[in-house]
Protein backbone atom coordinates (compact mmCIF):
# COMPACT_ATOMS: atom_id res chain seq x y z
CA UNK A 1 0.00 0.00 0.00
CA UNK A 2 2.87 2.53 1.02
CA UNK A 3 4.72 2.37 -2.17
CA UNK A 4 1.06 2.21 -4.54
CA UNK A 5 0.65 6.04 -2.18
CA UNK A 6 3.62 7.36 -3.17
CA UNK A 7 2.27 7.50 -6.84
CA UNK A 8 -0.14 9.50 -6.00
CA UNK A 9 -0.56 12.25 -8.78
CA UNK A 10 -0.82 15.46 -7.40
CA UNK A 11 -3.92 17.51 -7.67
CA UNK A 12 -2.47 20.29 -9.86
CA UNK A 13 -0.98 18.08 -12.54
CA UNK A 14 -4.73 16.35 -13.02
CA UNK A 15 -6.60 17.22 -15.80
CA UNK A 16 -10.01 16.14 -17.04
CA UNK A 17 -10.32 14.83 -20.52
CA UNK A 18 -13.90 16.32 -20.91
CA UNK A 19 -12.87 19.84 -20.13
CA UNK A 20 -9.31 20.51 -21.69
CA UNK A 21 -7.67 23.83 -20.92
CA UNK A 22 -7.83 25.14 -24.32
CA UNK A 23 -11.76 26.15 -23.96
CA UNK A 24 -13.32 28.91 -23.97
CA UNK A 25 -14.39 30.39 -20.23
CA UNK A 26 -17.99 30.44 -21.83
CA UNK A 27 -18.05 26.62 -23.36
CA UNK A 28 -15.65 25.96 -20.57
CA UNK A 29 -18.32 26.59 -17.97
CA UNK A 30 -21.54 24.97 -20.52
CA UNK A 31 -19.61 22.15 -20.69
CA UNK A 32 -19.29 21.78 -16.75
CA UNK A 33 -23.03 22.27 -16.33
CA UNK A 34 -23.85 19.77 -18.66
CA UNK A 35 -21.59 17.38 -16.87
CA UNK A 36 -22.81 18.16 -13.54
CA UNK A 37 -26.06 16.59 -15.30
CA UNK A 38 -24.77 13.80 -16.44
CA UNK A 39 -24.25 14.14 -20.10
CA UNK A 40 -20.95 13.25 -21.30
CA UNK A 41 -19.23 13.88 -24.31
CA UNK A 42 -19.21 10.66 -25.23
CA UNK A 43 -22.58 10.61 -24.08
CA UNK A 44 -23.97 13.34 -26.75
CA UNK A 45 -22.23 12.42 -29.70
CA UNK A 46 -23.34 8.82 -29.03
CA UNK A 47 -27.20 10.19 -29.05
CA UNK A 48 -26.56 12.54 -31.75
CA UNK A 49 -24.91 9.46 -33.94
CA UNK A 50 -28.54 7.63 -33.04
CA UNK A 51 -30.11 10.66 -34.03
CA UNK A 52 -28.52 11.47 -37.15
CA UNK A 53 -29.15 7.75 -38.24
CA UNK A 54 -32.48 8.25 -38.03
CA UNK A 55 -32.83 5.70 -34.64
CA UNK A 56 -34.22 8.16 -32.72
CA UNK A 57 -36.36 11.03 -32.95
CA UNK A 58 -35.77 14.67 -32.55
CA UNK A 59 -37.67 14.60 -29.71
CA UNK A 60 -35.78 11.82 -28.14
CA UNK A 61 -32.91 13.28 -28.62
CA UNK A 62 -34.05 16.23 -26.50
CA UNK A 63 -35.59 14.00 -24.30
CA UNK A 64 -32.45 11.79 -23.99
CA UNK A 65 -29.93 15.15 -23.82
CA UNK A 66 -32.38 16.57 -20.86
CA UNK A 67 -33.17 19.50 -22.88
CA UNK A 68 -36.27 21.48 -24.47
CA UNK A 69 -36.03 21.77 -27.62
CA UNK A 70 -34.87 25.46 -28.40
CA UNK A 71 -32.07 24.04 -26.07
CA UNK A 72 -31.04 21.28 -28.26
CA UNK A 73 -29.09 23.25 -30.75
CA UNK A 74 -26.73 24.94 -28.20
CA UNK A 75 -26.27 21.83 -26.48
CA UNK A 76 -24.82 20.55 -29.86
CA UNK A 77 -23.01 23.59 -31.01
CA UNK A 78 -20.94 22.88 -28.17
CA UNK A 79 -19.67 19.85 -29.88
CA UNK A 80 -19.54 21.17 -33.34
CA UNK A 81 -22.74 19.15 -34.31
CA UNK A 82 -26.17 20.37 -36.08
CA UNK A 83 -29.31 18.65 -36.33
CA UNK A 84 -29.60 19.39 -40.00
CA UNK A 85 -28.03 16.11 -41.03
């Protein structure tokens, strides 16, 4: 146990791969609310592939993103997608 402690990575040299530090302070802190909810990156392009492939509707994609749908769009934006596939 003592020597798996001592690899310990330090606070300050963390990163998280959802929120890199080359974003924006505005998409910066969309992205964290949208991960305080749950959704993902992986999580969003995953539903927007099932959208785009006609699996789901547009309204279960709002549905499954936790959104209304003027909402949907920004959401998406974020991650460089449209819903005008």
């Amino acid at each position: 146990y003592d020597k798996f402690k001592l690899l310990k990575v330090s606070k300050s040299d963390k990163s998280d791969p959802e929120l890199p530090p080359t974003l924006s302070k505005n998409i910066l802190l969309a992205k964290q609310t949208y991960l305080k909810k749950g959704l993902t990156s992986e999580y969003i392009k995953l539903c927007y592939e099932a959208y785009s492939k006609q699996i789901i509707s547009y309204e279960k994609l709002s549905e499954t993103l936790l959104a209304n749908d003027d909402s949907v769009e920004d959401i998406l934006s974020l991650f460089h997608l449209k819903t005008h596939v």
